[in-house]
N, C-alpha and C. Protein backbone atom coordinates (compact mmCIF):
# COMPACT_ATOMS: atom_id res chain seq x y z
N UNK A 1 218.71 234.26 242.09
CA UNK A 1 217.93 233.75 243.20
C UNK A 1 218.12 232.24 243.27
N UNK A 2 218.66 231.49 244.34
CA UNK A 2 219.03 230.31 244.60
C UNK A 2 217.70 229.42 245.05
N UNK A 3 217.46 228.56 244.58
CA UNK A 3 216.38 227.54 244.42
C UNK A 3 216.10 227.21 246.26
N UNK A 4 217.39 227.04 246.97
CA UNK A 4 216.81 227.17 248.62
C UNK A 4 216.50 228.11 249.41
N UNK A 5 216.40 229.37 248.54
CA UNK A 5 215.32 230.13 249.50
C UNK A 5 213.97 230.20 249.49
N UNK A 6 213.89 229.41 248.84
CA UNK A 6 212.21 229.03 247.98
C UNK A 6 211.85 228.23 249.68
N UNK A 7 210.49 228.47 249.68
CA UNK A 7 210.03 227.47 250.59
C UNK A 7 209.90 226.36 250.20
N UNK A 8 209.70 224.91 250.89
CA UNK A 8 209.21 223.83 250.21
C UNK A 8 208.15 223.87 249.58
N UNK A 9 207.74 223.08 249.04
CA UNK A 9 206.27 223.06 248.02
C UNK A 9 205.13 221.85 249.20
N UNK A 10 204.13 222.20 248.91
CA UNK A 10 203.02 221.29 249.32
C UNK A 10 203.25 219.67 249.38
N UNK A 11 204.34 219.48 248.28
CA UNK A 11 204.47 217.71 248.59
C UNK A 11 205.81 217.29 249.24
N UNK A 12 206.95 218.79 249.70
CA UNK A 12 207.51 218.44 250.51
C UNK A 12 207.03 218.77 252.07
N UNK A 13 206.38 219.12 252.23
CA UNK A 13 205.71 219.08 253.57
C UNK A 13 204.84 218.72 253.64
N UNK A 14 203.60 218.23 253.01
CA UNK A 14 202.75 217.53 253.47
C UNK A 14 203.22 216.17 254.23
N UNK A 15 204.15 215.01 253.94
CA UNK A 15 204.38 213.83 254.95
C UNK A 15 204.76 214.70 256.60
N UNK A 16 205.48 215.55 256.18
CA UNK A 16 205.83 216.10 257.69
C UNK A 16 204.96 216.64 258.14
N UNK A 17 203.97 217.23 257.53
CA UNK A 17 202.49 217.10 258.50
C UNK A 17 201.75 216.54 259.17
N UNK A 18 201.74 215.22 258.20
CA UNK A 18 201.42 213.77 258.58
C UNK A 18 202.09 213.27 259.76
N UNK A 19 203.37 213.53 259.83
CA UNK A 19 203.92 212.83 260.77
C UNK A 19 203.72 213.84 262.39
N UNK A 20 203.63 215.51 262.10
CA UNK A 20 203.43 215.91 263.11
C UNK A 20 201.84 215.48 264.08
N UNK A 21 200.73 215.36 262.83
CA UNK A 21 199.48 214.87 263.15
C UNK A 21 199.33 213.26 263.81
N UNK A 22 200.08 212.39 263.21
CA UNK A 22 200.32 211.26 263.90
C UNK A 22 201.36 211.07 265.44
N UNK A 23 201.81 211.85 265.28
CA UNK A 23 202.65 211.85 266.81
C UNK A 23 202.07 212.74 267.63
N UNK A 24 200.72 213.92 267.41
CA UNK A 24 199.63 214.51 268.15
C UNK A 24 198.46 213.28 268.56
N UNK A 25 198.67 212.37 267.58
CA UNK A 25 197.32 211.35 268.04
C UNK A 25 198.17 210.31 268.86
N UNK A 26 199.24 210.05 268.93
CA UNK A 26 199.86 208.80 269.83
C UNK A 26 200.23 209.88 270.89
N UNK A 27 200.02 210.56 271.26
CA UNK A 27 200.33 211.57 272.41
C UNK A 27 199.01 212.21 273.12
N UNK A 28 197.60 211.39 272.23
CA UNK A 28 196.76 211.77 272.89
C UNK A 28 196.11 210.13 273.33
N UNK A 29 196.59 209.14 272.33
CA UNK A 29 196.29 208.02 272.86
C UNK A 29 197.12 207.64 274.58
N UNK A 30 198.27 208.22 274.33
CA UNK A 30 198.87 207.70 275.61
C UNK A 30 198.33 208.18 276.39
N UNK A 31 197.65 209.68 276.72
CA UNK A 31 197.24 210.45 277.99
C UNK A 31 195.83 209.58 278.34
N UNK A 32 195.35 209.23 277.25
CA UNK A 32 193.74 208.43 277.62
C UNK A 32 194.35 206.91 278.21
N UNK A 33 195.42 205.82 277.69
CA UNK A 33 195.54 204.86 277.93
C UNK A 33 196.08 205.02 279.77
N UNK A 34 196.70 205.59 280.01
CA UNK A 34 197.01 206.14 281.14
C UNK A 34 195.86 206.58 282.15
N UNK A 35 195.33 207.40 281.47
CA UNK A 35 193.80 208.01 282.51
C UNK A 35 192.91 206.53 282.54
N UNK A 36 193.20 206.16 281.58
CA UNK A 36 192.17 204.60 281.88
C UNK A 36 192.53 203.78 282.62
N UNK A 37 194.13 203.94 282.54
CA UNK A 37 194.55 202.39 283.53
C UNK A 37 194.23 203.25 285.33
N UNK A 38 194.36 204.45 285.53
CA UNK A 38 194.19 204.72 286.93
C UNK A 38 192.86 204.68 287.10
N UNK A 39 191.97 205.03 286.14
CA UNK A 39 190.46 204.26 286.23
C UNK A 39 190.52 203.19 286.79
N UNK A 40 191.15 202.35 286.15
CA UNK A 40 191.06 200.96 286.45
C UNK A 40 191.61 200.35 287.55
N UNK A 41 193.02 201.14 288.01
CA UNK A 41 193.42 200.73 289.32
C UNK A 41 192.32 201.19 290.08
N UNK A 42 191.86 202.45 290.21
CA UNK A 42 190.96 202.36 291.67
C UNK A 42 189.91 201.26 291.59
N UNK A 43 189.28 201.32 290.28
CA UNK A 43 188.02 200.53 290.31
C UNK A 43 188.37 198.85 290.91
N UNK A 44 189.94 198.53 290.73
CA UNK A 44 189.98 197.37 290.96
C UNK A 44 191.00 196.93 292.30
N UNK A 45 190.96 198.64 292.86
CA UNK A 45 191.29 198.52 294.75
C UNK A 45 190.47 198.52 295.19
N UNK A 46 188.72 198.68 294.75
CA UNK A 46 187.59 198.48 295.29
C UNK A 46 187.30 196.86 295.22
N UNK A 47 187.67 196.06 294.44
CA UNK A 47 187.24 195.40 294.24
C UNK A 47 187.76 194.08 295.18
N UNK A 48 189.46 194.54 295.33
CA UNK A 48 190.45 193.88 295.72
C UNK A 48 191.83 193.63 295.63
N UNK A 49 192.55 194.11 296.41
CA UNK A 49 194.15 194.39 295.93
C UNK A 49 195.00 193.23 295.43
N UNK A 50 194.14 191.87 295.41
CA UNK A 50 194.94 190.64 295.09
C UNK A 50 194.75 190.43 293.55
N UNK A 51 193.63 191.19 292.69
CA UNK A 51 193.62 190.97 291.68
C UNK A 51 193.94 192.05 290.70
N UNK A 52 194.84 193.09 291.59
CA UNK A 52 195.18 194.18 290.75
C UNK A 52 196.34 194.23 289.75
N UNK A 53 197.61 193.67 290.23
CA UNK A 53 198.48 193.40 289.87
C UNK A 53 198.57 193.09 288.40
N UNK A 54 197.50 191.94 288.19
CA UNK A 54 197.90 190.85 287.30
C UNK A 54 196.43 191.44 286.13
N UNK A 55 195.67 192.33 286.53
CA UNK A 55 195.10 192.58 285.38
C UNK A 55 195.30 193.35 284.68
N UNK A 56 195.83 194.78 285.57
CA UNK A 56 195.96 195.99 285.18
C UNK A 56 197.25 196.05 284.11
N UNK A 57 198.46 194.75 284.77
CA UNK A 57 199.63 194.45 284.22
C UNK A 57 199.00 194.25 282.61
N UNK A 58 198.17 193.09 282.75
CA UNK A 58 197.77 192.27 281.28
C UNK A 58 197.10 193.52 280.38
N UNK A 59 196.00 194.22 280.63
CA UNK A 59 195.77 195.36 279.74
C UNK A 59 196.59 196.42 279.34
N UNK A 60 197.47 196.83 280.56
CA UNK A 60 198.42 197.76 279.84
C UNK A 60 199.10 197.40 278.68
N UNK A 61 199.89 196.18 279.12
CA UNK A 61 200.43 195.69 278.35
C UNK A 61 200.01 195.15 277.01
N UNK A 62 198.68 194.86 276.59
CA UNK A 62 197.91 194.22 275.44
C UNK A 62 197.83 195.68 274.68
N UNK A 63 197.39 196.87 275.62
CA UNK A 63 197.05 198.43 275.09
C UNK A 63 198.41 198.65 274.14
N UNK A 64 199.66 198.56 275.07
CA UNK A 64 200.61 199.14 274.09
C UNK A 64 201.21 198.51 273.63
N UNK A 65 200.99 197.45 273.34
CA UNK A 65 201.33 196.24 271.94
C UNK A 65 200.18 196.36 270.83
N UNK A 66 198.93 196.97 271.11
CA UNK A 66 198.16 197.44 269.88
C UNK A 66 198.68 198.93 269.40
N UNK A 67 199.11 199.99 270.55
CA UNK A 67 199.38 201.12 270.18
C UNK A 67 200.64 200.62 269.22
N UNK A 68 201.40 200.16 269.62
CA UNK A 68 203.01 200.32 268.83
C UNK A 68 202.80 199.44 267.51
N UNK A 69 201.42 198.31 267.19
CA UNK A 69 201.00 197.77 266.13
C UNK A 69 201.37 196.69 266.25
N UNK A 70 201.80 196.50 267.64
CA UNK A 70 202.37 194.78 267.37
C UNK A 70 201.23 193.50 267.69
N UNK A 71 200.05 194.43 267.81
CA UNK A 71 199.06 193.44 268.27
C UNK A 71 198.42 192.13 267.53
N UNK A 72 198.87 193.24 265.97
CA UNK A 72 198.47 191.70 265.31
C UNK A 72 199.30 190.36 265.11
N UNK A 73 200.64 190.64 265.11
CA UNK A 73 200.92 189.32 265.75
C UNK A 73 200.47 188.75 267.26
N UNK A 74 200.14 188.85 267.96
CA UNK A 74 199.96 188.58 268.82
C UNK A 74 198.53 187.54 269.05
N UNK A 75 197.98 188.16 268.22
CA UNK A 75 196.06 188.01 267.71
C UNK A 75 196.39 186.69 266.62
N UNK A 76 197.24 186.78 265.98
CA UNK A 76 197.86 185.84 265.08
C UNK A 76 197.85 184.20 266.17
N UNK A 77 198.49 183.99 267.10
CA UNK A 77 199.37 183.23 268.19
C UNK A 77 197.54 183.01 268.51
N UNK A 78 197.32 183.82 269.07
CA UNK A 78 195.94 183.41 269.79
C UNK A 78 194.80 182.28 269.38
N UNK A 79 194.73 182.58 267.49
CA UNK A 79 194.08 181.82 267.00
C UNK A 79 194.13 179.92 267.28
């Protein structure tokens, strides 16, 4: 009996669990960061189409520079 018909053991699949569970949570962060920014566009075609551009731009953009982790440099610069 050859050692690769064995299934993996618990500590070779547990990281690949991990990683399937972490790419379920950045796949649920994106559907919310998304549902929020069209929140935010309407709320801010009520408000006024001259200031939509440039906010909605700035949060998306701040959102997925924290999602991808690059936020703390960024927060770094700010100080």
């Amino acid at each position: 009996m050859s050692s690769s018909a064995l299934p993996p053991g618990p500590e070779a699949s547990f990281p690949l669990l991990q990683e399937e569970q972490h790419q379920r949570e950045l796949s649920v962060l994106r559907k919310r960061l998304e549902e929020l920014e069209t929140t935010q566009r309407k709320q801010l075609q009520d408000l006024g189409p001259s200031r939509e551009r440039v906010t909605v731009g700035a949060y998306r953009d701040l959102a997925r520079k924290k999602i991808a982790g690059e936020g703390d440099a960024q927060s770094e610069d700010s100080k």
